[in-house]
Protein backbone atom coordinates (compact mmCIF):
# COMPACT_ATOMS: atom_id res chain seq x y z
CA UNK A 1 -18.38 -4.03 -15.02
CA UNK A 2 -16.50 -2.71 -11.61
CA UNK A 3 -12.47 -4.52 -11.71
CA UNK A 4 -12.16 -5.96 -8.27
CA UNK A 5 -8.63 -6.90 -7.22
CA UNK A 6 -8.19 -9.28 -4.07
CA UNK A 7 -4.65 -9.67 -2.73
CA UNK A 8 -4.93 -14.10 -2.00
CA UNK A 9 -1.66 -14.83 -1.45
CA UNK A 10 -2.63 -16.24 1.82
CA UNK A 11 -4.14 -19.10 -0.07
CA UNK A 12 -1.10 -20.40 -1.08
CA UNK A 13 -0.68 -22.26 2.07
CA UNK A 14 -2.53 -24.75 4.28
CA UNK A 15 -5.87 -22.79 5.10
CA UNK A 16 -5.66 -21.66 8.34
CA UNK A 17 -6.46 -18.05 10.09
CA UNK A 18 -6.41 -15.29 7.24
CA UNK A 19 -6.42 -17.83 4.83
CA UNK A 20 -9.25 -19.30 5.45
CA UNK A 21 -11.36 -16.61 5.94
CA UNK A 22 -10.04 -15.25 2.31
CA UNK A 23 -10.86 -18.49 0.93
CA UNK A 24 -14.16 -18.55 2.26
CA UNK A 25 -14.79 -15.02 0.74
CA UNK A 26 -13.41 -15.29 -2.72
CA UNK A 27 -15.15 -18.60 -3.15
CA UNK A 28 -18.68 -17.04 -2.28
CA UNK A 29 -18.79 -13.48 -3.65
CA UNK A 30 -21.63 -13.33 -6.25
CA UNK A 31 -20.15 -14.52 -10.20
CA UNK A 32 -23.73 -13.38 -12.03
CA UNK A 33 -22.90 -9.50 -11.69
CA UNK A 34 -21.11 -6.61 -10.21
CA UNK A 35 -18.22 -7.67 -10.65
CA UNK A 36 -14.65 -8.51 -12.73
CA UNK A 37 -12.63 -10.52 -10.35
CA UNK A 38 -9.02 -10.99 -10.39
CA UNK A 39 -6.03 -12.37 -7.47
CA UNK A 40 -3.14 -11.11 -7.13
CA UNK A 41 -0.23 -13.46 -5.95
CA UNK A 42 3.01 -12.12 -5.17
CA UNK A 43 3.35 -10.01 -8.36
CA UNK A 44 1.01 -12.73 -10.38
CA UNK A 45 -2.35 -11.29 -11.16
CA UNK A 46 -5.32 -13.84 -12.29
CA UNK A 47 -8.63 -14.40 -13.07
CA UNK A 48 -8.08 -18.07 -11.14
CA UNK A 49 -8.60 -18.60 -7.28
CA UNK A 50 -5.03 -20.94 -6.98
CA UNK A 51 -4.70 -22.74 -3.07
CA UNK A 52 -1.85 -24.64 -2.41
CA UNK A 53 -3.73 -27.54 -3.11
CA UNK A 54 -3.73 -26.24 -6.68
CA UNK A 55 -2.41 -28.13 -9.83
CA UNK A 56 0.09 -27.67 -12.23
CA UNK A 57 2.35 -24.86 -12.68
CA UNK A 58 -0.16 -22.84 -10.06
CA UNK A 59 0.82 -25.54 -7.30
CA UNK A 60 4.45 -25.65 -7.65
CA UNK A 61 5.59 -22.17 -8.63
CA UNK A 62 3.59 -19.82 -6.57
CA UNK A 63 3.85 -21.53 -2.55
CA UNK A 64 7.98 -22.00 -4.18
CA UNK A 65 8.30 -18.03 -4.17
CA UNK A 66 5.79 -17.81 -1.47
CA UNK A 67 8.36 -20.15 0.86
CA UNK A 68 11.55 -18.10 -0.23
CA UNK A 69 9.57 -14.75 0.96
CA UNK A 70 8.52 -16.32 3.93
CA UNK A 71 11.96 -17.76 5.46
CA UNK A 72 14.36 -15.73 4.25
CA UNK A 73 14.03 -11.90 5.47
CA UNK A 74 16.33 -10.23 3.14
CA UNK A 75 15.04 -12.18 0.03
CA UNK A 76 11.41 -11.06 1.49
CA UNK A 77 12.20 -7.44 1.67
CA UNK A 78 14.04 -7.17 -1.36
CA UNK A 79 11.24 -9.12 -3.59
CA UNK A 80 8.41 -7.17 -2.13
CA UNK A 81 10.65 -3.73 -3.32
CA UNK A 82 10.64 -5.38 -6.55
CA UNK A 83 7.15 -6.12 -7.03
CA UNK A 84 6.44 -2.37 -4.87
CA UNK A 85 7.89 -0.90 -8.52
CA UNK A 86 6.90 -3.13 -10.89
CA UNK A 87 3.02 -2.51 -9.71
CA UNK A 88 3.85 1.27 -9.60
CA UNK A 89 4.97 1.01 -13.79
CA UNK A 90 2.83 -1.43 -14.92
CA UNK A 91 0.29 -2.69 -13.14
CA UNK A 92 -3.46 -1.63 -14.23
CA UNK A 93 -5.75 0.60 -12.29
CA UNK A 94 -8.40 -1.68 -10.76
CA UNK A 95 -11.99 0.37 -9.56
CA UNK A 96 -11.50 -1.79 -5.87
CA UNK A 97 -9.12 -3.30 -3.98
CA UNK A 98 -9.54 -5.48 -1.09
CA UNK A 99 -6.65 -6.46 1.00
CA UNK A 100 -7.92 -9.21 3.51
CA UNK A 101 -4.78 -9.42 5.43
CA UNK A 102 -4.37 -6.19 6.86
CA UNK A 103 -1.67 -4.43 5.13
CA UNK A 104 -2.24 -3.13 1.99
CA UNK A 105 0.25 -4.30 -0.83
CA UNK A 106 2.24 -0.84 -1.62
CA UNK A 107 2.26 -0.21 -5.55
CA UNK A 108 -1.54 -1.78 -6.23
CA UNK A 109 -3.58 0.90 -8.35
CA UNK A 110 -7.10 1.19 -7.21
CA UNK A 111 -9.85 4.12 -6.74
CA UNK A 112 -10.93 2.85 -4.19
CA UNK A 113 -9.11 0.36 -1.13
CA UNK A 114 -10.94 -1.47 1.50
CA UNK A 115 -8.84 -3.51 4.45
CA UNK A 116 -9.79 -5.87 6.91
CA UNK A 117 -8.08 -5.77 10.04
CA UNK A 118 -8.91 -8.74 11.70
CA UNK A 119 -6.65 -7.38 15.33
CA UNK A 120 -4.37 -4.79 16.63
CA UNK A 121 -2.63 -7.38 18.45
CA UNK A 122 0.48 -6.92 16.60
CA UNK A 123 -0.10 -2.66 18.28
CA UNK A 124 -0.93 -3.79 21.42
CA UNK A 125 1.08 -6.60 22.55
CA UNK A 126 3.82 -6.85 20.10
CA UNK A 127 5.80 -9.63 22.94
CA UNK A 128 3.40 -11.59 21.55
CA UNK A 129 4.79 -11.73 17.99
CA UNK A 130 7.92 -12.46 16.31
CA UNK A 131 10.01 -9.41 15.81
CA UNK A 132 10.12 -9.28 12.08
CA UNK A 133 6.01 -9.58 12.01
CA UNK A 134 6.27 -6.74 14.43
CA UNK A 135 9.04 -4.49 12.22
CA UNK A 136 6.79 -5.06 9.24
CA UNK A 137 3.58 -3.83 10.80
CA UNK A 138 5.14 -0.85 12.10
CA UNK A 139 6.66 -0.11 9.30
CA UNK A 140 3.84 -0.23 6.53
CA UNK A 141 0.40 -0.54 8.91
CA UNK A 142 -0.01 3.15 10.11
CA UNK A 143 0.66 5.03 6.90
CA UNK A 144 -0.94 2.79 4.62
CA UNK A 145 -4.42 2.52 6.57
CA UNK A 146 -4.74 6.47 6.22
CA UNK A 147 -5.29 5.86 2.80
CA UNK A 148 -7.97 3.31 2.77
CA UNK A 149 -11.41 4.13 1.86
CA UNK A 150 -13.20 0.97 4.53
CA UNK A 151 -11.95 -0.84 6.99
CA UNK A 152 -13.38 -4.02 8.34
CA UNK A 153 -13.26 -6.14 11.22
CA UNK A 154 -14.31 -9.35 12.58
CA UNK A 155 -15.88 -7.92 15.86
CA UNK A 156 -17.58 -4.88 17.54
CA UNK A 157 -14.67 -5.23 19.82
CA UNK A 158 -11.79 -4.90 17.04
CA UNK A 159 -14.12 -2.12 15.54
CA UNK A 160 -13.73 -0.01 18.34
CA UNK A 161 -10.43 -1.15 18.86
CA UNK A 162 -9.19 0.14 15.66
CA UNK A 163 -10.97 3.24 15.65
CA UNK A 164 -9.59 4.49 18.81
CA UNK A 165 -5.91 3.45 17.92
CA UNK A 166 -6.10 4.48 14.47
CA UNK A 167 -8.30 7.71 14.52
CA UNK A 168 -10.18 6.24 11.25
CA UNK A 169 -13.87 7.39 11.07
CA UNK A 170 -15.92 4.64 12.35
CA UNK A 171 -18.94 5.66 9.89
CA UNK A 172 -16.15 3.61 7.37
CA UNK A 173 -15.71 0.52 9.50
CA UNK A 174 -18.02 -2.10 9.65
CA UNK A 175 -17.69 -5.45 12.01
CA UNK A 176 -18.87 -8.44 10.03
CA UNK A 177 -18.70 -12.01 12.09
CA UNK A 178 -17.34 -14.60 10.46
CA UNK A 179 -18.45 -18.01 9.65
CA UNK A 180 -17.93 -21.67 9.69
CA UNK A 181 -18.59 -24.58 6.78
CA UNK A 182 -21.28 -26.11 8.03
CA UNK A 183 -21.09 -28.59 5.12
CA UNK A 184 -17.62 -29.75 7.10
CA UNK A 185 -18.02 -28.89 11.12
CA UNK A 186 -21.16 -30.75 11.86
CA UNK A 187 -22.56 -33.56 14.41
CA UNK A 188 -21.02 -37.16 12.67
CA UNK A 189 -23.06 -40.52 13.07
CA UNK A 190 -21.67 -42.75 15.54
CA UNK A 191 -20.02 -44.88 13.17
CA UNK A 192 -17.76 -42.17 11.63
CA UNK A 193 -16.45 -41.03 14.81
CA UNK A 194 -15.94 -44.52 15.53
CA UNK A 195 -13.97 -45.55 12.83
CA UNK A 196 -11.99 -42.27 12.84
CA UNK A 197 -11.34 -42.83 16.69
CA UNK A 198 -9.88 -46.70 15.52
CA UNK A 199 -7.69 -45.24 12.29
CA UNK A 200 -6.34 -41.97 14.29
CA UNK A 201 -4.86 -44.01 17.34
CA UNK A 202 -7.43 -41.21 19.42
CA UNK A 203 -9.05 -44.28 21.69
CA UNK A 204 -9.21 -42.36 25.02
CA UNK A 205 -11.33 -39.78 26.07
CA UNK A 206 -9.60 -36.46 26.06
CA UNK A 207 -10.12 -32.55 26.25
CA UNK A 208 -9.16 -30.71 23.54
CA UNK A 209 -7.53 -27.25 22.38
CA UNK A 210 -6.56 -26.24 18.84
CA UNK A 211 -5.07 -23.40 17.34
CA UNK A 212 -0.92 -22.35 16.79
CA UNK A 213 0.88 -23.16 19.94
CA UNK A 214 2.02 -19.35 20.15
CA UNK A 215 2.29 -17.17 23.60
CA UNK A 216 -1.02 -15.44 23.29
CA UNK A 217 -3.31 -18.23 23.06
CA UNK A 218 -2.18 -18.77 27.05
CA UNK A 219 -1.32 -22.59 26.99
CA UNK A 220 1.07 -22.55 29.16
CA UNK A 221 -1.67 -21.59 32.43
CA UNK A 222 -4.07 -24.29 30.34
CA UNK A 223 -1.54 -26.92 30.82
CA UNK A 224 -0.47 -25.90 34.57
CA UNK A 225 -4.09 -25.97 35.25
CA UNK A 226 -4.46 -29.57 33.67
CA UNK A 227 -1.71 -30.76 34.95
CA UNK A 228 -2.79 -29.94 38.28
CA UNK A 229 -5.83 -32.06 38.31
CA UNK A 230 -5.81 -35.58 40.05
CA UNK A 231 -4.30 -38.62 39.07
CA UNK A 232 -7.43 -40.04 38.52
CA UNK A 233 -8.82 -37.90 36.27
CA UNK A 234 -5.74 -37.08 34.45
CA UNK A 235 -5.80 -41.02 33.70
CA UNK A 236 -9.42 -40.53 32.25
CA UNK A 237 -9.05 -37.99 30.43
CA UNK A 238 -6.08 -36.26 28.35
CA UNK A 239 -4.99 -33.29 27.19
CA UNK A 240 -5.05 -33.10 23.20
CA UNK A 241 -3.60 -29.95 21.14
CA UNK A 242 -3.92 -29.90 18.06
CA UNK A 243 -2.71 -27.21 15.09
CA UNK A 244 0.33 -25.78 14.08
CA UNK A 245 3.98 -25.45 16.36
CA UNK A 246 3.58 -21.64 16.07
CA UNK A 247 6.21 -19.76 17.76
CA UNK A 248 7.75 -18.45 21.48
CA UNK A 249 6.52 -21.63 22.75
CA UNK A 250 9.88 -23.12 24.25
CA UNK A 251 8.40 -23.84 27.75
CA UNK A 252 5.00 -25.10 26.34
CA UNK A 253 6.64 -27.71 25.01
CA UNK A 254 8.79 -28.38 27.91
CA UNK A 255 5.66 -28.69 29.97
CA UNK A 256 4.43 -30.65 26.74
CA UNK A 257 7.15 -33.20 27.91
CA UNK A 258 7.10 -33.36 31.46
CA UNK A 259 3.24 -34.77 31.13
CA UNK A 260 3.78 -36.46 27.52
CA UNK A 261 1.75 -39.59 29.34
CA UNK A 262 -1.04 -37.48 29.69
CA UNK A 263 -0.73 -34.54 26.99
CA UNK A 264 -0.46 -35.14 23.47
CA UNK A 265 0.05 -33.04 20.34
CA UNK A 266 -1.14 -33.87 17.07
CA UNK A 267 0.09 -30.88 14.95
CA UNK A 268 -1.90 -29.40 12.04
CA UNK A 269 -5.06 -31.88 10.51
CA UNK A 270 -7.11 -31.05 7.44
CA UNK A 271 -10.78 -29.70 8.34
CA UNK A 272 -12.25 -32.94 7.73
CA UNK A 273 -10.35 -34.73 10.47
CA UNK A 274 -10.24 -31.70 12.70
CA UNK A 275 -14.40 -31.84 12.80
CA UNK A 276 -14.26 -35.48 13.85
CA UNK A 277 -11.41 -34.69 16.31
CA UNK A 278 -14.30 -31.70 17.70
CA UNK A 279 -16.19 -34.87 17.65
CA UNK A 280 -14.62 -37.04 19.75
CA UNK A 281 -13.43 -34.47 22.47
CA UNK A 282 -15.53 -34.35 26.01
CA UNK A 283 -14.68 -30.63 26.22
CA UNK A 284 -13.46 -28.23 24.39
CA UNK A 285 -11.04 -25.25 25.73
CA UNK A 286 -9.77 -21.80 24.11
CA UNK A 287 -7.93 -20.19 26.63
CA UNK A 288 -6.87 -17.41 24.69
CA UNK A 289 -5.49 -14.17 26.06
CA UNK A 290 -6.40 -11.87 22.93
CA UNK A 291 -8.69 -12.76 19.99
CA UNK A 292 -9.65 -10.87 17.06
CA UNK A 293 -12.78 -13.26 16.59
CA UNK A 294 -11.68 -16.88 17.36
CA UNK A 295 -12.86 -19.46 15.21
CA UNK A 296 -12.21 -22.83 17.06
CA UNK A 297 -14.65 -22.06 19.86
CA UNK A 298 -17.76 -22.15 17.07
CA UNK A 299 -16.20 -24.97 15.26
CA UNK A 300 -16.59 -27.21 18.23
CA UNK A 301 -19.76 -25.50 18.77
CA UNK A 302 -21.03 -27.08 15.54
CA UNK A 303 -19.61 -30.05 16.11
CA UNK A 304 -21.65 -30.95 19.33
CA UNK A 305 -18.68 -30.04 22.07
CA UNK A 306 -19.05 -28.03 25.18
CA UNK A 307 -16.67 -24.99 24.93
CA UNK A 308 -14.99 -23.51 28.08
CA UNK A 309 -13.17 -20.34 27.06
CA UNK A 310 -11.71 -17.76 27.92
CA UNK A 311 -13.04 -13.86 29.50
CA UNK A 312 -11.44 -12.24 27.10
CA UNK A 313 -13.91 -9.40 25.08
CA UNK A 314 -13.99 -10.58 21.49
CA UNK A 315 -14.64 -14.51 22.53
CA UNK A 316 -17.39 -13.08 24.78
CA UNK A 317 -19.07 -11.28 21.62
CA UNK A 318 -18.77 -14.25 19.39
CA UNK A 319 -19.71 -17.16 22.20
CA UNK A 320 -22.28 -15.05 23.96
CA UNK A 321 -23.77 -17.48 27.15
CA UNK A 322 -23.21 -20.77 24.47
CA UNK A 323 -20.02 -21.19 26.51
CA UNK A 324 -18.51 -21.42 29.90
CA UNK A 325 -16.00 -18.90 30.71
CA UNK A 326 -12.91 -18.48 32.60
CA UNK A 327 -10.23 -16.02 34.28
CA UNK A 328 -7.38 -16.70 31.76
CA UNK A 329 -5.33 -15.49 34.32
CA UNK A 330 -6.43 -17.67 36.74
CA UNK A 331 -4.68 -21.15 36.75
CA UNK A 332 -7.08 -22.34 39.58
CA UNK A 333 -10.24 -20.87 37.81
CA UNK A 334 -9.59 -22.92 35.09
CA UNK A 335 -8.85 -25.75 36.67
CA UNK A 336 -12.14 -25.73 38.70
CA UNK A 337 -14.28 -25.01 35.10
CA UNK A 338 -12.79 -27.56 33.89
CA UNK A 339 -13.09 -30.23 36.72
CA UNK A 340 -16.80 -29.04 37.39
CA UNK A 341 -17.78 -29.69 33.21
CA UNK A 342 -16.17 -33.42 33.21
CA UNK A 343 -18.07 -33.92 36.45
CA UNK A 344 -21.46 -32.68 36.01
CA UNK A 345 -22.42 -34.64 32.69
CA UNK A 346 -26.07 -32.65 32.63
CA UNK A 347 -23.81 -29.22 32.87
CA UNK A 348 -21.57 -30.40 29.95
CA UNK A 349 -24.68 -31.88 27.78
CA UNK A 350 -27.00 -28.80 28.66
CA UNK A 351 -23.68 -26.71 27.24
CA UNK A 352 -22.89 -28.72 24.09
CA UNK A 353 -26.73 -27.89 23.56
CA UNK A 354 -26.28 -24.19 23.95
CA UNK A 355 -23.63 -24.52 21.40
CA UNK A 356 -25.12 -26.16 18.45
CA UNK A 357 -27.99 -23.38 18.52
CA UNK A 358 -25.72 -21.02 18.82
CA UNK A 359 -22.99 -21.84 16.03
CA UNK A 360 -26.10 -22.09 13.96
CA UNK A 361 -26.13 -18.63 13.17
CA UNK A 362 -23.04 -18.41 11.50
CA UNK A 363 -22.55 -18.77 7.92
CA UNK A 364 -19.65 -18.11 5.37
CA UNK A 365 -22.79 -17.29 3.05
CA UNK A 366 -23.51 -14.81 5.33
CA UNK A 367 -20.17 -13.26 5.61
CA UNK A 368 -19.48 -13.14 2.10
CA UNK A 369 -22.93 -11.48 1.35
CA UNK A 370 -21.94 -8.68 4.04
CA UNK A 371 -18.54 -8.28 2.28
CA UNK A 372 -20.15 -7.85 -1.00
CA UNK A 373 -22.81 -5.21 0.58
CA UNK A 374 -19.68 -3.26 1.54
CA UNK A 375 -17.94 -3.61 -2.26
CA UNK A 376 -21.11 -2.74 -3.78
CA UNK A 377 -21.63 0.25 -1.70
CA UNK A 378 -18.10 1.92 -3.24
C-alpha cells in the first residue's frame, strides 16, 4: 500500500482558512484502500488526525510548540532548521507527499510532492501581509515549487495565476473548488434562530461580514460606505463583523469606534454559531479585494442569506450570478447595492433563492474525491 504523508499542522488551531480546508480533506479521503496515511506535526509524524480540540497529550503539547513557532520569529526559524535536519537523517521516505499549505516542509522524503496553492497574494500584493509571512514566502516558495510533481488550486483563476507567475506546466495543475459542511451551514427552523438571537444578545436586524479583519478583505471602503447611509436606516439595521482581529487593521478599528452604536464586532465563533449568525443576517457582504476562492460568500449562501460581493475574479468564478456584485473600489457603488437589497425585499428574497441552489453544488465529499483522483493518479 502507497505511504501518503500530509503536512496538518494547520489543524492545530481553531479551523479557519487552510485549516479547514485540510481538515475537511484528511477527514474524507477514502480509509478502505490506496492508501497508508500518516500527519506530520511540527517534527511529530502519526497515524492520528490531532485538532486543537484534541485530548490528552495531543491537545496540550503540539498547539504549545505550535504557539512558540508562531510568536516568536527567532525560536520559529531556528526550530524549523532543526526539524529541516532531523527529517533530512531520519525521517522515512514516504511514496507522496501533500503539503496543503503552500510551502513545502524542506527535509520531508517523498517520490513524489503535490502542493496546493490556494493564492499568490503573498507575490502579488505583499502590502497586504505581514512582513515576516512575506520574508518566508520569498524565501522558501519559488525554489521549493520547482520541485513539486502537482500543484493545485482552489480556482481557474489561481490556476492561471500560478502558472503564469511560476512557469509550472499547467498539464500538472488542476483547480478543484472547495466545499462547505452542509451537515453545519444550512437553513435553521425558526425556533433555533430564535433562541440563538435571545442567548447571543444579536436582537436587531443587521448586515453582516465575516472573515480576519486584515487590509485585503477592503473593510475599511465597506464601513465608509455603511457609515454613509441614513440615520434611519443605520438605526434599522447594523453593521456586524464577525471572525478573527487579523492584522494592519489600525484604522478599521478606529472607524470600528467612531460608529460603535451602529457597528459591532463579535470576533471569532465556532461553525455552529457562525451558521445561525448567516441565519439571522438580512444581507450578507464580502467585499474583498483579492480571493483565492472565498468561502464565506457560499456559507451564507447555504444558510438562506443574500450575498453582495465583491468584482473581484475568483469570487465571480465561485458565486457565478447567485450574488450581487460590486466595484470594491467604489465606496458609493457599494453603498447603493447595499441600500437597493434592504429596500427591495423581492430583490433580496429572489437573491437568497439564487443562493441556496447555487451553494448546493458544493461538497467537501466532492473535494476530497477530486483530491484523491489527483493522489491516485501519481
Amino acid at each position: 500500500m502507497a505511504r501518503l504523508l500530509i503536512n496538518s499542522k494547520s489543524l492545530l488551531t481553531p479551523l479557519t482558512g487552510i485549516g479547514r480546508y485540510t481538515y475537511e480533506i484528511v477527514t474524507r479521503l477514502p480509509r478502505e484502500a490506496g492508501f497508508d496515511y500518516s500527519y506530520y506535526y511540527y517534527g511529530k509524524v502519526t497515524d492520528k488526525i490531532i485538532t486543537s480540540s484534541g485530548s490528552g497529550e495531543n491537545k496540550s503539547l503540539l498547539p504549545m510548540i505550535r504557539n512558540i513557532l508562531v510568536k516568536n520569529q527567532f525560536t520559529k526559524g531556528l526550530i524549523r532548521g532543526m526539524l529541516d535536519i532531523r527529517s533530512r537523517l531520519f525521517s522515512d521516505t514516504y511514496d507522496l507527499y501533500w503539503e496543503p499549505a503552500i510551502i513545502p516542509v524542506k527535509g520531508i522524503k517523498a517520490k513524489k510532492t503535490v502542493v496546493t496553492v490556494h493564492d499568490m497574494s503573498l507575490h502579488l500584493h505583499p502590502e497586504w501581509h505581514l512582513k515576516e509571512s512575506v520574508s518566508y514566502f520569498n524565501k522558501n516558495f519559488w525554489d521549493n515549487i520547482k520541485n513539486a510533481d502537482y500543484i493545485i488550486t482552489d480556482t481557474e483563476t489561481v490556476k492561471a495565476e500560478v502558472a503564469e507567475i511560476t512557469g509550472f506546466d499547467p498539464e500538472r495543475i488542476k483547480a478543484i473548488h472547495l466545499g462547505i459542511n452542509d451537515g453545519v451551514f444550512k437553513e435553521y427552523p425558526q425556533d433555533a434562530q430564535d433562541a440563538y438571537r435571545s442567548e447571543s444578545g444579536l436582537d436587531y436586524k443587521f448586515i453582516l461580514y465575516v472573515g480576519s479583519i486584515e487590509p485585503r478583505k477592503n473593510l475599511s471602503r465597506m464601513i465608509q460606505a455603511y457609515s454613509s447611509l441614513s440615520d434611519s436606516v443605520k438605526a434599522e439595521y447594523k453593521l456586524l463583523l464577525v471572525g478573527y482581529k487579523g492584522w494592519g487593521n489600525d484604522e478599521i478599528h478606529q472607524l470600528i469606534e467612531k460608529d460603535k452604536e451602529n457597528i459591532k464586532y463579535l470576533g471569532y465563533v465556532t461553525d455552529e454559531e457562525l451558521a445561525l449568525v448567516y441565519n439571522l443576517a438580512e444581507l450578507f457582504v464580502y467585499p474583498t479585494l483579492y480571493e483565492g476562492f472565498g468561502l464565506p460568500p457560499l456559507e451564507a449562501m447555504a444558510c438562506g442569506a443574500p450575498v453582495l460581493t465583491s468584482t473581484t475574479p475568483c469570487v465571480q468564478e465561485v458565486c457565478a450570478d447567485a450574488a450581487e456584485y460590486a466595484n470594491p473600489f467604489s465606496i458609493d457603488d457599494t453603498r447603493e447595492k447595499i441600500l437597493t437589497l434592504l429596500q427591495v425585499d423581492n430583490a433580496r428574497n429572489a437573491l437568497a433563492q439564487k443562493g441556496l441552489a447555487h451553494s448546493a453544488g458544493f461538497r467537501w465529499d466532492k473535494t476530497a474525491g477530486a483530491h484523491y483522483d489527483i493522489f491516485k493518479s501519481l
